[in-house]
PDB file of N, CA and C in Angstrom:
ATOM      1  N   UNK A   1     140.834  16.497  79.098  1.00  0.00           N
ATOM      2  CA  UNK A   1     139.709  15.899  78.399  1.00  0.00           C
ATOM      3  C   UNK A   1     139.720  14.401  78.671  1.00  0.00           C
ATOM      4  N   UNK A   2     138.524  13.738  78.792  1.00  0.00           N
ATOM      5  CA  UNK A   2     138.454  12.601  79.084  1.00  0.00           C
ATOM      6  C   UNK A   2     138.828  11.432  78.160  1.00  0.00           C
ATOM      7  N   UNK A   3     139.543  10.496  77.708  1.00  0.00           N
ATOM      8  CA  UNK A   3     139.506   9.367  76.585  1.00  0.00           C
ATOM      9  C   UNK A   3     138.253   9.528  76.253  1.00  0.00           C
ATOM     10  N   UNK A   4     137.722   9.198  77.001  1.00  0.00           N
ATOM     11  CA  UNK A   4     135.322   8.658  76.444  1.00  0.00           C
ATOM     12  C   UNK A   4     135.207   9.556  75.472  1.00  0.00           C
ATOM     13  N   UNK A   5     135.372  11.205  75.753  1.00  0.00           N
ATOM     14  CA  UNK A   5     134.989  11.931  74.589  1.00  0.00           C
ATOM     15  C   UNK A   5     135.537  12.065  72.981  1.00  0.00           C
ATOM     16  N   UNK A   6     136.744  11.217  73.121  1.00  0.00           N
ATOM     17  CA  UNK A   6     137.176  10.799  71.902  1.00  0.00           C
ATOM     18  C   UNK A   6     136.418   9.823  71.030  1.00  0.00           C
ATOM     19  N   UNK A   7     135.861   9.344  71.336  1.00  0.00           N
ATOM     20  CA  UNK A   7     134.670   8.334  70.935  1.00  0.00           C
ATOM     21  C   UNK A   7     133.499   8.676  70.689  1.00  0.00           C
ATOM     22  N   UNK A   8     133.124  10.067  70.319  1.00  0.00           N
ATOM     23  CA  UNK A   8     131.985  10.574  70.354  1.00  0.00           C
ATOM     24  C   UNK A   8     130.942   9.723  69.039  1.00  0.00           C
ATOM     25  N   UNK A   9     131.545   9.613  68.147  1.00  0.00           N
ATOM     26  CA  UNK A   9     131.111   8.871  66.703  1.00  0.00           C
ATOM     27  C   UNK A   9     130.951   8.087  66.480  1.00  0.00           C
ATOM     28  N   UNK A  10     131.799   6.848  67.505  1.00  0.00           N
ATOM     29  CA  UNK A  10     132.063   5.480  67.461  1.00  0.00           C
ATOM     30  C   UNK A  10     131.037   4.487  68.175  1.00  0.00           C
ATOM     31  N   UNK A  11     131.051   3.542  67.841  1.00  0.00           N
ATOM     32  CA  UNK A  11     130.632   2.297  69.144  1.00  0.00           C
ATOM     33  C   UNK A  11     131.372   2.253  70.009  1.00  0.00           C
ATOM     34  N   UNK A  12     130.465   2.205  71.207  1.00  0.00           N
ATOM     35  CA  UNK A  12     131.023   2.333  72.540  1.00  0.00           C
ATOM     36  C   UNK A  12     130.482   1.377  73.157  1.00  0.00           C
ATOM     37  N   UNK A  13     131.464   0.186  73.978  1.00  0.00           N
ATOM     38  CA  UNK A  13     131.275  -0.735  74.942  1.00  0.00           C
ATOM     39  C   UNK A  13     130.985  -0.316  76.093  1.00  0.00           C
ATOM     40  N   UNK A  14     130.133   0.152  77.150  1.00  0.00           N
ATOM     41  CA  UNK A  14     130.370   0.487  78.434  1.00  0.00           C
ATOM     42  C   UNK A  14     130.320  -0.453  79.165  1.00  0.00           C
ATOM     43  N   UNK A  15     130.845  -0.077  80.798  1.00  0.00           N
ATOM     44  CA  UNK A  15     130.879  -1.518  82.092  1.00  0.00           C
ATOM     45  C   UNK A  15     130.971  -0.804  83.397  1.00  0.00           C
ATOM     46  N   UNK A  16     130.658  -1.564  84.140  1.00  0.00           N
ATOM     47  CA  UNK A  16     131.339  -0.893  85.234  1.00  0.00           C
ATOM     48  C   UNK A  16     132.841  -1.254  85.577  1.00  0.00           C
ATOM     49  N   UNK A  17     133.450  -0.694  86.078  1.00  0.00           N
ATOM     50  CA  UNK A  17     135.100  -1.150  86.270  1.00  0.00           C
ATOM     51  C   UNK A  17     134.581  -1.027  87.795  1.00  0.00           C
ATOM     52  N   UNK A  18     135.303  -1.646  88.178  1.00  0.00           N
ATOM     53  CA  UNK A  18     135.874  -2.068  89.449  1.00  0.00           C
ATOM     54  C   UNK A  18     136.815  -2.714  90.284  1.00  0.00           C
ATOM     55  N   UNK A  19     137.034  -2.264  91.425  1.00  0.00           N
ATOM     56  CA  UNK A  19     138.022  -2.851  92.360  1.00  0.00           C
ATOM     57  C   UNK A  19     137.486  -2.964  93.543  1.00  0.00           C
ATOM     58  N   UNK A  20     136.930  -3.936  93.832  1.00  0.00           N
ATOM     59  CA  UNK A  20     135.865  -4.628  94.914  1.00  0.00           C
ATOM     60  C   UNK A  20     136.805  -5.079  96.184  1.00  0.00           C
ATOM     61  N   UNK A  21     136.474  -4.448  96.897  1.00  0.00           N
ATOM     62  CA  UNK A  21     136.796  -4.863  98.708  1.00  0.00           C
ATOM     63  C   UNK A  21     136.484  -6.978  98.688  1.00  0.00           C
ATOM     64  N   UNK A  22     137.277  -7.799  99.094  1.00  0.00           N
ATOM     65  CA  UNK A  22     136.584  -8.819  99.504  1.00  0.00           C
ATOM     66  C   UNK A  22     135.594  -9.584  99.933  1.00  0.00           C
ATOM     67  N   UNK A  23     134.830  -8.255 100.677  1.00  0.00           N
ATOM     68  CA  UNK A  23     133.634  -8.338 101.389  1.00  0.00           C
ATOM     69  C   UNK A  23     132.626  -8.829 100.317  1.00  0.00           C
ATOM     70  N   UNK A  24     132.888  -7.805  98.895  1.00  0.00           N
ATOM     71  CA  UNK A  24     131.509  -8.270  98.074  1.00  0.00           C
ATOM     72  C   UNK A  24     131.748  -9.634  97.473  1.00  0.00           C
ATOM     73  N   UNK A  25     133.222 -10.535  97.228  1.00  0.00           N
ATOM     74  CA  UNK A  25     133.197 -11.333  96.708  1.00  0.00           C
ATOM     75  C   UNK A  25     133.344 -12.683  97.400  1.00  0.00           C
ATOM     76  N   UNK A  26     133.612 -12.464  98.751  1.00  0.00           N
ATOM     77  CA  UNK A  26     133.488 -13.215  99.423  1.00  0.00           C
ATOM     78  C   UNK A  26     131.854 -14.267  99.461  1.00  0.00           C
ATOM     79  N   UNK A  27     132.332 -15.406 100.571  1.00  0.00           N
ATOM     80  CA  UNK A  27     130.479 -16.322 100.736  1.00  0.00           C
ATOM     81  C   UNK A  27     129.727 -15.802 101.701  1.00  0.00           C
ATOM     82  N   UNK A  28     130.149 -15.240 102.555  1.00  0.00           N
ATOM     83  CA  UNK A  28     129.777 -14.420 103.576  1.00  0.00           C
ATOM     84  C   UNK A  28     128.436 -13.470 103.192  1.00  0.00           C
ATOM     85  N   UNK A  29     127.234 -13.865 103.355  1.00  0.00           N
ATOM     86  CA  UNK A  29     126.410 -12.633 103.454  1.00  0.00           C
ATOM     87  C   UNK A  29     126.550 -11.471 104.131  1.00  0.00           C
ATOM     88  N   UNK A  30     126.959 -10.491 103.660  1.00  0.00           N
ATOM     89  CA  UNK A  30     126.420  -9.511 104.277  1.00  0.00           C
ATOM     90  C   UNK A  30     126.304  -8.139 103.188  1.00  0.00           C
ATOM     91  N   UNK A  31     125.585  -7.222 103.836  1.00  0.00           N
ATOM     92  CA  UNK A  31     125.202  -6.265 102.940  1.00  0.00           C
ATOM     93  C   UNK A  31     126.343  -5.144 103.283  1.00  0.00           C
ATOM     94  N   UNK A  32     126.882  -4.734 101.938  1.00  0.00           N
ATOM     95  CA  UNK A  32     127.718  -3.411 101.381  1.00  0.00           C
ATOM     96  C   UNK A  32     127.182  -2.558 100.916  1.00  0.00           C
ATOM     97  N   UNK A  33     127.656  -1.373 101.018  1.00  0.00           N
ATOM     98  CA  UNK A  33     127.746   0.229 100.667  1.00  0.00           C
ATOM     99  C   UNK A  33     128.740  -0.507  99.216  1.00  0.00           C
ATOM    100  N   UNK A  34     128.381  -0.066  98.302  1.00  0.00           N
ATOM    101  CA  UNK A  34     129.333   0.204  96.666  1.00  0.00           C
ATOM    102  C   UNK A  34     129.212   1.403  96.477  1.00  0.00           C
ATOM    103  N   UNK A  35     130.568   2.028  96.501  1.00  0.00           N
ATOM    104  CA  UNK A  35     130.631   3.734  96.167  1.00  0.00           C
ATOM    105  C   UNK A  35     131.022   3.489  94.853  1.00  0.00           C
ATOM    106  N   UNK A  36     129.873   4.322  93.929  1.00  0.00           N
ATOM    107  CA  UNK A  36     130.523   4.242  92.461  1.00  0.00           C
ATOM    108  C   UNK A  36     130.744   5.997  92.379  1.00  0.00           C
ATOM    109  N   UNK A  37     131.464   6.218  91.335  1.00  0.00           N
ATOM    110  CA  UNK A  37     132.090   7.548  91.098  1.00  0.00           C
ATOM    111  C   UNK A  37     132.048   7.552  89.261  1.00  0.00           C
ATOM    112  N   UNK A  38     131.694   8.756  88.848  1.00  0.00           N
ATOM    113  CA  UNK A  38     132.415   9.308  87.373  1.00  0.00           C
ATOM    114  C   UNK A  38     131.936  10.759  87.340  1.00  0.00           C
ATOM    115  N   UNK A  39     132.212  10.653  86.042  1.00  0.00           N
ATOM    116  CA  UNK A  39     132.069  11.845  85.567  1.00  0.00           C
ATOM    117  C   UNK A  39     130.219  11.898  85.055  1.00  0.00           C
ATOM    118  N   UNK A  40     129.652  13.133  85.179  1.00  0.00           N
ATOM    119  CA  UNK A  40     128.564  13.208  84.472  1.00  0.00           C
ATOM    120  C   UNK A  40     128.216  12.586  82.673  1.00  0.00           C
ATOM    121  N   UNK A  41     127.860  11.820  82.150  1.00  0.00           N
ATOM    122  CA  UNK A  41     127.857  11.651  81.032  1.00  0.00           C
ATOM    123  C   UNK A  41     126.447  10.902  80.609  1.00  0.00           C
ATOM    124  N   UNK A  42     125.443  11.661  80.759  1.00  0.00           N
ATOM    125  CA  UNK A  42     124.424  11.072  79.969  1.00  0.00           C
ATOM    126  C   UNK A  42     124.351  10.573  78.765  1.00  0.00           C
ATOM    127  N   UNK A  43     123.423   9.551  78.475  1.00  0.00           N
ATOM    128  CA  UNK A  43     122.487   9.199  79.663  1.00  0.00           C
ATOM    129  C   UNK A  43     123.079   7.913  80.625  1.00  0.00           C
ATOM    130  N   UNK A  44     124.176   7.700  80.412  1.00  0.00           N
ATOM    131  CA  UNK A  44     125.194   6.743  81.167  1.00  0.00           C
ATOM    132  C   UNK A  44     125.129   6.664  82.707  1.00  0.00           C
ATOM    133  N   UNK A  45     124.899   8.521  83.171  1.00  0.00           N
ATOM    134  CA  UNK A  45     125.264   8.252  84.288  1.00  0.00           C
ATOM    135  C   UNK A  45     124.508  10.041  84.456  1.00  0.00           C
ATOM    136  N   UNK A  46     123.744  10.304  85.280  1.00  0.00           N
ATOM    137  CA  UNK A  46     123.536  11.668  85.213  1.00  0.00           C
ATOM    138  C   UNK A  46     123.957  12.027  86.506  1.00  0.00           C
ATOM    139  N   UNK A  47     123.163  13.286  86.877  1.00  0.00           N
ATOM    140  CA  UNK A  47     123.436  14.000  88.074  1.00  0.00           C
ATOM    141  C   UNK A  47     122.752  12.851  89.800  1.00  0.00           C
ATOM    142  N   UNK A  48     123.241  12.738  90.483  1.00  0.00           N
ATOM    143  CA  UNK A  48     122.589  11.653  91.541  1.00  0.00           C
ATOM    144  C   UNK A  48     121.502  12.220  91.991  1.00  0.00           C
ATOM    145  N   UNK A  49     121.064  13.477  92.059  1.00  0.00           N
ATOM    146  CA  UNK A  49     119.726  13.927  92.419  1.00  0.00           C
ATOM    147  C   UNK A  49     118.870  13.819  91.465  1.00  0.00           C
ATOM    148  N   UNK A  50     118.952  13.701  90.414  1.00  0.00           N
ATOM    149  CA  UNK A  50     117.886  13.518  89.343  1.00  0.00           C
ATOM    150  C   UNK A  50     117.080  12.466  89.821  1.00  0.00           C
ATOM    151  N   UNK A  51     116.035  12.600  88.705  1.00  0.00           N
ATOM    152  CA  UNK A  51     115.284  11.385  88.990  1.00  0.00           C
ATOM    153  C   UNK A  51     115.403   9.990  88.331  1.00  0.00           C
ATOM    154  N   UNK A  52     116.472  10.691  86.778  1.00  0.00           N
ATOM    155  CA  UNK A  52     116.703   9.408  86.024  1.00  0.00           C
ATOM    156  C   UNK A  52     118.168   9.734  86.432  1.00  0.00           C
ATOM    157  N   UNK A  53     118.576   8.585  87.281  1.00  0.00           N
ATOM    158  CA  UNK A  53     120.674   8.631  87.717  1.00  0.00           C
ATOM    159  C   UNK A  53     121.403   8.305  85.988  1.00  0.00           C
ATOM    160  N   UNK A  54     120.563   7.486  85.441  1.00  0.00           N
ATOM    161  CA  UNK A  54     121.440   7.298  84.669  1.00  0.00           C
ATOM    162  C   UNK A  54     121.210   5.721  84.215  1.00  0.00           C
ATOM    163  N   UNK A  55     121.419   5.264  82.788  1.00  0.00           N
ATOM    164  CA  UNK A  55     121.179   3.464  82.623  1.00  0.00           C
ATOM    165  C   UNK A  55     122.055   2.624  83.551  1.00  0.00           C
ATOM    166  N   UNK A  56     123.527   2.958  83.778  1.00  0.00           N
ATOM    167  CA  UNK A  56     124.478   2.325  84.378  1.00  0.00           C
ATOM    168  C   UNK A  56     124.515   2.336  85.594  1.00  0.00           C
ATOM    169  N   UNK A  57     123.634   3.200  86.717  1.00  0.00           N
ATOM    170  CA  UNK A  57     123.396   3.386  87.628  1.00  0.00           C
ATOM    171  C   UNK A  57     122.344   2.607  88.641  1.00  0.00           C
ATOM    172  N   UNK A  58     121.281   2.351  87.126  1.00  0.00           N
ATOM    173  CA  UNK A  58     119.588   1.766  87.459  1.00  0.00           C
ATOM    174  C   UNK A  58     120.279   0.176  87.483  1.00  0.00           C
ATOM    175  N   UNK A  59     121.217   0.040  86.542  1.00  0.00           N
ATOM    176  CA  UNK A  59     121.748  -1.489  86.260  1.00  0.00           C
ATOM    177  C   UNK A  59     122.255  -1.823  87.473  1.00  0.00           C
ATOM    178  N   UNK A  60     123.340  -1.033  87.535  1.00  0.00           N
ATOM    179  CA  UNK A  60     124.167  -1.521  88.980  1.00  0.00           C
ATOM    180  C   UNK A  60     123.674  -1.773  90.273  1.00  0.00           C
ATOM    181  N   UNK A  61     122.835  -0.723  90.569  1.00  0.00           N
ATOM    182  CA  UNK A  61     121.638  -0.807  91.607  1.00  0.00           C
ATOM    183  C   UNK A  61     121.215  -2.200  91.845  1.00  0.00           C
ATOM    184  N   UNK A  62     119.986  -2.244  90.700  1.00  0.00           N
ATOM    185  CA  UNK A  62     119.512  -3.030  90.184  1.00  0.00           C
ATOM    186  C   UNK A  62     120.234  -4.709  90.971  1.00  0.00           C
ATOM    187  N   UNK A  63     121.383  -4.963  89.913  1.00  0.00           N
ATOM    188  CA  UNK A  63     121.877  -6.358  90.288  1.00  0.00           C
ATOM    189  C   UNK A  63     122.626  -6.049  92.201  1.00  0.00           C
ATOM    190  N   UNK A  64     123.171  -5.277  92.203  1.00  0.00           N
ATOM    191  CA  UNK A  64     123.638  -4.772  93.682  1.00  0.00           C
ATOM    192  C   UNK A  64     122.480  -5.510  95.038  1.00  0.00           C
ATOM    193  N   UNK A  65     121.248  -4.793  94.763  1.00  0.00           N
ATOM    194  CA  UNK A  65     119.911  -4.969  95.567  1.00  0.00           C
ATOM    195  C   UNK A  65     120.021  -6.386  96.026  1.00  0.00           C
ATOM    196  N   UNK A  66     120.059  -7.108  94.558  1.00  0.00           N
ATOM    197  CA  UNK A  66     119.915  -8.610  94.590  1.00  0.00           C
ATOM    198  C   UNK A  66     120.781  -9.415  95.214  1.00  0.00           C
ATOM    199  N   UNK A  67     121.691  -9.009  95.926  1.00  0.00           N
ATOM    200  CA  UNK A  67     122.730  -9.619  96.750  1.00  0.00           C
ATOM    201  C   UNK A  67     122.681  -8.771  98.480  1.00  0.00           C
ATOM    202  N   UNK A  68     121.764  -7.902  98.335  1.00  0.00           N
ATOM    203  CA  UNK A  68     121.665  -6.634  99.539  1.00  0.00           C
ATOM    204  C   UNK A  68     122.521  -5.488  99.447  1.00  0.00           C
ATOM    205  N   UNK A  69     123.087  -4.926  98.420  1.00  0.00           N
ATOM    206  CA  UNK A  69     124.112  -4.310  98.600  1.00  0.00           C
ATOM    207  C   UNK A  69     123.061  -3.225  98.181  1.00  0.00           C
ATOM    208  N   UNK A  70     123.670  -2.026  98.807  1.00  0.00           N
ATOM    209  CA  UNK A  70     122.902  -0.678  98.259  1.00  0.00           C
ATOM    210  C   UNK A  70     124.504   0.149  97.201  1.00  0.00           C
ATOM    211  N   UNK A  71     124.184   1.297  97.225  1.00  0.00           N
ATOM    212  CA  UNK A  71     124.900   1.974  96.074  1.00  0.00           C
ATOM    213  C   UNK A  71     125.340   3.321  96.364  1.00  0.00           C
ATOM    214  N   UNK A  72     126.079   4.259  96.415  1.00  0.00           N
ATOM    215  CA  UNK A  72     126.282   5.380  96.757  1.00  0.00           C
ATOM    216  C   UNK A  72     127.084   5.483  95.695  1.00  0.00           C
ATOM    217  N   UNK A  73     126.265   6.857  94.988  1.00  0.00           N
ATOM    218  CA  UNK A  73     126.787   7.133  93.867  1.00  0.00           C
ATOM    219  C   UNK A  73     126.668   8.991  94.072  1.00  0.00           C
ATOM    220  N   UNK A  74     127.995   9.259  93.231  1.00  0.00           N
ATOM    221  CA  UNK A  74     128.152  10.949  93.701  1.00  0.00           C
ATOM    222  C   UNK A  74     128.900  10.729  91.875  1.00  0.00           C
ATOM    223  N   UNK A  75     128.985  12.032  91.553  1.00  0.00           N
ATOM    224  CA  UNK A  75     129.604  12.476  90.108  1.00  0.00           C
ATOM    225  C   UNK A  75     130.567  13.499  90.809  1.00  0.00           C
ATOM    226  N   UNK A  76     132.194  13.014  89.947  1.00  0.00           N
ATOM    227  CA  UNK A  76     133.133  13.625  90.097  1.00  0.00           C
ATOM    228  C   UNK A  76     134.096  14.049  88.748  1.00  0.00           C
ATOM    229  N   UNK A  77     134.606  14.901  88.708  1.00  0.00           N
ATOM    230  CA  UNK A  77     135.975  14.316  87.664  1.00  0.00           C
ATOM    231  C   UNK A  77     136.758  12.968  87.214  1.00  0.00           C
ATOM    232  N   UNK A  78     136.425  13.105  85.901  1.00  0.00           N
ATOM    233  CA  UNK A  78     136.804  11.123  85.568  1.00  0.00           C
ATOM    234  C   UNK A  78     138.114  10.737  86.059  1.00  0.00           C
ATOM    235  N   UNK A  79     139.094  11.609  86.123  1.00  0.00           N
ATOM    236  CA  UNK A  79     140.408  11.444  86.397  1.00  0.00           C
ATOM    237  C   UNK A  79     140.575  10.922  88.087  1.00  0.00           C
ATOM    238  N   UNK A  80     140.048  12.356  88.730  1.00  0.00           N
ATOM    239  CA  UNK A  80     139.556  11.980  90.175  1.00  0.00           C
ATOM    240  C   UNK A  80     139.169  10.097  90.492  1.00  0.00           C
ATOM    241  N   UNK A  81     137.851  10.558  89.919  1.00  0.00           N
ATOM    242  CA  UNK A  81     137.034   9.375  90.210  1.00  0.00           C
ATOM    243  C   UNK A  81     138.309   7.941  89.425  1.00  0.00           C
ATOM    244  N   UNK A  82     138.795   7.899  88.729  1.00  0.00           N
ATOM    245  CA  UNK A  82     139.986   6.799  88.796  1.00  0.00           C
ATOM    246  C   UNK A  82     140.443   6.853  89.606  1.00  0.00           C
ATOM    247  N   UNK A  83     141.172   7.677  90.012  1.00  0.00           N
ATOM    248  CA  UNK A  83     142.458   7.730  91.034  1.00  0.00           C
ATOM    249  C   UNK A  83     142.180   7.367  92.144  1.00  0.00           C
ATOM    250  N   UNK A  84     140.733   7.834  93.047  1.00  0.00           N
ATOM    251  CA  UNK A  84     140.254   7.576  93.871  1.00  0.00           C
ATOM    252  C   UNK A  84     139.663   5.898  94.246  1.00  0.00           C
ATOM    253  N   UNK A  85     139.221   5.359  93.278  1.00  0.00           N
ATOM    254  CA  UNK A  85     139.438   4.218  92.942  1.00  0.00           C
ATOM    255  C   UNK A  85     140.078   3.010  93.069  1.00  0.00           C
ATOM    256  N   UNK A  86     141.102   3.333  92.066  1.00  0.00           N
ATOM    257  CA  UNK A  86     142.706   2.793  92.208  1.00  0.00           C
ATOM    258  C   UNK A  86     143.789   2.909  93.674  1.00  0.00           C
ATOM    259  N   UNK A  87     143.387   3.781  94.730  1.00  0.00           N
ATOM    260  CA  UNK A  87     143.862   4.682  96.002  1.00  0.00           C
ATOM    261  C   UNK A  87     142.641   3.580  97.408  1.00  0.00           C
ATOM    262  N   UNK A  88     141.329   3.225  96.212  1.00  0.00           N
ATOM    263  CA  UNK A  88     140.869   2.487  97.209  1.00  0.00           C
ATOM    264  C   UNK A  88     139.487   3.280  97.956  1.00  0.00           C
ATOM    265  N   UNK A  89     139.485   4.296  97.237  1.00  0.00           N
ATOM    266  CA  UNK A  89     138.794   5.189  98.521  1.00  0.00           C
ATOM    267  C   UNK A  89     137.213   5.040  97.814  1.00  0.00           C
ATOM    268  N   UNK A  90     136.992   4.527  97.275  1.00  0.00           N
ATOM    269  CA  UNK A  90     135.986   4.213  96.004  1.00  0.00           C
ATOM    270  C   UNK A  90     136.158   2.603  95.673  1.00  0.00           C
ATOM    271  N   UNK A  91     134.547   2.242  95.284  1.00  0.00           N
ATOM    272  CA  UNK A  91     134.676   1.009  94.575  1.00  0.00           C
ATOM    273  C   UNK A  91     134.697   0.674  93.249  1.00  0.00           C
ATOM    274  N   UNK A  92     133.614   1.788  92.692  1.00  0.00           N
ATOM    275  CA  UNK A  92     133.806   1.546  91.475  1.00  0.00           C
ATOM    276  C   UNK A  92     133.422   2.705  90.565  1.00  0.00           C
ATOM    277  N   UNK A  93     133.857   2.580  89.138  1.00  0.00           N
ATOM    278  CA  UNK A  93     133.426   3.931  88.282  1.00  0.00           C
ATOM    279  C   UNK A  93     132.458   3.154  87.471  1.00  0.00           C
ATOM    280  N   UNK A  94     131.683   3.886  86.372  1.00  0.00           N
ATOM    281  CA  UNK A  94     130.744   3.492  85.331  1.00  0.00           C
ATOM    282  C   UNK A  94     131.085   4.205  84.456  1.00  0.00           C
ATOM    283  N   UNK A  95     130.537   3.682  83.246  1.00  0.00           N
ATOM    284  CA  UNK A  95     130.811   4.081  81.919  1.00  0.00           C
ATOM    285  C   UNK A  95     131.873   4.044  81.008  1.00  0.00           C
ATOM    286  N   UNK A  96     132.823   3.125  81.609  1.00  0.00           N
ATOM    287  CA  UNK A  96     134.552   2.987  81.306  1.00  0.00           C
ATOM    288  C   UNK A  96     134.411   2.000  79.928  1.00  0.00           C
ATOM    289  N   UNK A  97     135.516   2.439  79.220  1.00  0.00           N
ATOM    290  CA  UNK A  97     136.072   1.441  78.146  1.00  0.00           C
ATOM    291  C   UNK A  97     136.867   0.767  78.477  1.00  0.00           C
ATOM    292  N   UNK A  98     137.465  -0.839  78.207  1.00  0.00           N
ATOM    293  CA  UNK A  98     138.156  -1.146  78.988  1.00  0.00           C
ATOM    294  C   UNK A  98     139.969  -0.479  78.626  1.00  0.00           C
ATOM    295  N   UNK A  99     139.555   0.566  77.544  1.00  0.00           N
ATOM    296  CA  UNK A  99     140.811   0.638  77.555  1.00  0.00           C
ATOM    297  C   UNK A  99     141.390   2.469  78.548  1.00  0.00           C
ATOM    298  N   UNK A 100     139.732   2.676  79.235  1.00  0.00           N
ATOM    299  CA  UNK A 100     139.901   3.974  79.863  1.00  0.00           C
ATOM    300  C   UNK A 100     140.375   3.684  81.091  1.00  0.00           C
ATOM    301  N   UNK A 101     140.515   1.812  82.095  1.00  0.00           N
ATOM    302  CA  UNK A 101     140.717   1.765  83.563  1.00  0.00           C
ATOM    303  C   UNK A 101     142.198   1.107  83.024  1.00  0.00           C
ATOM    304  N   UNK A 102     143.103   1.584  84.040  1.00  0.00           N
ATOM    305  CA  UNK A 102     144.540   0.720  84.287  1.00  0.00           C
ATOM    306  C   UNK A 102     144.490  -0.897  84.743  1.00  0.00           C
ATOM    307  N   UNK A 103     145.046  -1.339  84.349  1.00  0.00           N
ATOM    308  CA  UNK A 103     145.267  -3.034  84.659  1.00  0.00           C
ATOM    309  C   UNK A 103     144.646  -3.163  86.289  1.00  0.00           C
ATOM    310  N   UNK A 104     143.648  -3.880  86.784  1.00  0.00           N
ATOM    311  CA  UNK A 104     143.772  -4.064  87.976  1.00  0.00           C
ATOM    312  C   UNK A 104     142.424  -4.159  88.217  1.00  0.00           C
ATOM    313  N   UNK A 105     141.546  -3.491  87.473  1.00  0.00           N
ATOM    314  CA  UNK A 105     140.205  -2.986  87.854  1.00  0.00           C
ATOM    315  C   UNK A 105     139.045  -4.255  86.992  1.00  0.00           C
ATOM    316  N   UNK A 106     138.671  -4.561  87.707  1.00  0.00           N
ATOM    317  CA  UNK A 106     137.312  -5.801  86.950  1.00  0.00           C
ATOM    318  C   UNK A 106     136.405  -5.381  85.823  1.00  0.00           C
ATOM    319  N   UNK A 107     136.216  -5.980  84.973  1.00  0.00           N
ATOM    320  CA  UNK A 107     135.456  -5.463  83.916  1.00  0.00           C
ATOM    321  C   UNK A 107     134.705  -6.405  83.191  1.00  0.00           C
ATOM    322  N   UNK A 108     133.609  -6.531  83.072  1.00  0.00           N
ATOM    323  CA  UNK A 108     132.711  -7.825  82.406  1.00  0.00           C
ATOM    324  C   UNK A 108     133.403  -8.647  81.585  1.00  0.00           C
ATOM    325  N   UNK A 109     133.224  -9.506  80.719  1.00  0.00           N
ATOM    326  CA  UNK A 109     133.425  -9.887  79.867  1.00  0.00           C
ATOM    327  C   UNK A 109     132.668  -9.498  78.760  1.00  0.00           C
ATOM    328  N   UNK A 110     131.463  -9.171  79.001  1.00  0.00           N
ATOM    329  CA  UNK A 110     130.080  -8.606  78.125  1.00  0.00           C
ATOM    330  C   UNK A 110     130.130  -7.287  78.606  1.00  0.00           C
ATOM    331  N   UNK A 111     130.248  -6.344  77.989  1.00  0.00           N
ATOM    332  CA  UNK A 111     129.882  -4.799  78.159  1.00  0.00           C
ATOM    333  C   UNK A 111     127.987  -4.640  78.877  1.00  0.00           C
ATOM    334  N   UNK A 112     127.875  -3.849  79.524  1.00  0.00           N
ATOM    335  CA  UNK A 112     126.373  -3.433  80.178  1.00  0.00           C
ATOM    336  C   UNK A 112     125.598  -3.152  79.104  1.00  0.00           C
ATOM    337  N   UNK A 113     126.280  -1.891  78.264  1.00  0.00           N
ATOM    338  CA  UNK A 113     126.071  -1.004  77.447  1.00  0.00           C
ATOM    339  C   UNK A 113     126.331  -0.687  75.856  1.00  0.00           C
ATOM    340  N   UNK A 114     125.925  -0.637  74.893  1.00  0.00           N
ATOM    341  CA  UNK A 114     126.540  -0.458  74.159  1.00  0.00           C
ATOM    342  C   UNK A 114     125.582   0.593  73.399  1.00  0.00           C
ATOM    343  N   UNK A 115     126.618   1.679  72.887  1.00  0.00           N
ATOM    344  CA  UNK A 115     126.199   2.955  72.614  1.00  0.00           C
ATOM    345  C   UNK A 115     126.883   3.136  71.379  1.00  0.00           C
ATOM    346  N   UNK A 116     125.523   3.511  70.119  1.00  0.00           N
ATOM    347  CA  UNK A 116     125.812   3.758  68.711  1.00  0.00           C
ATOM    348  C   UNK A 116     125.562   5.155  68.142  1.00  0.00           C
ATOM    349  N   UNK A 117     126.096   6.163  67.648  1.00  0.00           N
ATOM    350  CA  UNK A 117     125.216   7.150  67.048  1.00  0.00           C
ATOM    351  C   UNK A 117     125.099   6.763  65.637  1.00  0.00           C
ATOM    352  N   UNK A 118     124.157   7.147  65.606  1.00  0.00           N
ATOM    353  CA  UNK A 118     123.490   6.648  63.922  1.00  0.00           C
ATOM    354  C   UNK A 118     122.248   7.777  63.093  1.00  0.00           C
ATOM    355  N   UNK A 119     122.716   8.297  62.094  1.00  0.00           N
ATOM    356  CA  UNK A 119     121.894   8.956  61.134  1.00  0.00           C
ATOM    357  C   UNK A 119     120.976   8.518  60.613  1.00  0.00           C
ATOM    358  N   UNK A 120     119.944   8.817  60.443  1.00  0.00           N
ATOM    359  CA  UNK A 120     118.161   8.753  60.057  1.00  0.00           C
ATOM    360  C   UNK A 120     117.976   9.704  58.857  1.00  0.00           C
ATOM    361  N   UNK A 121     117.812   9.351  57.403  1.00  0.00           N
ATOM    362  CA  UNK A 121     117.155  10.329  56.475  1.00  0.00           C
ATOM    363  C   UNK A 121     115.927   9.810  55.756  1.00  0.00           C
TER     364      UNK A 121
END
């Protein structure tokens, strides 16, 4: 089971985590591929064929574009999609708490996201 789903009730910070190749942080223009990876978890992140990917997906895109970078995004197992990550073979995951990525991985200072459930009577 994933940490995230322990949080089902709670406020939730989301971000993207990452571990960025040089290339993107470098001065150097040039345009990157960002492989992001997770687990399915709407509306955070849906299936990549859909038509709505997901808020964290449209975001990342989104600011990505603005530097030329495009996005390749596939849904895997959250565990996977860390490991793969952390191994390098991946740039980044979405929807992470910062206490769901291991030391190493970039994480806003400001969350993307923040997700409340809340009762209506």
């Amino acid at each position: 089971m994933s940490p995230r789903s322990l949080f089902g009730n709670s406020l939730i910070a989301l971000s993207v985590s990452c571990l960025l190749g040089a290339a993107l942080s470098s001065t150097q223009a040039r345009a990157e591929v960002v492989s992001i990876r997770a687990d399915e978890w709407s509306p955070v992140n849906n299936d990549p064929r859909a038509l709505d990917r997901g808020i964290m997906i449209d975001i990342a895109t989104a600011i990505l574009a603005e530097s030329g970078h495009t996005v390749d995004y596939k849904v895997m197992k959250w565990d996977a999609a860390l490991a793969d990550v952390m191994a390098g073979k991946h740039d980044c995951v979405v929807g992470a708490l910062k206490s769901d990525v291991p030391s190493g991985f970039l994480t806003p200072k400001t969350p993307w996201v923040v997700s409340q459930q809340t009762a209506y009577a």
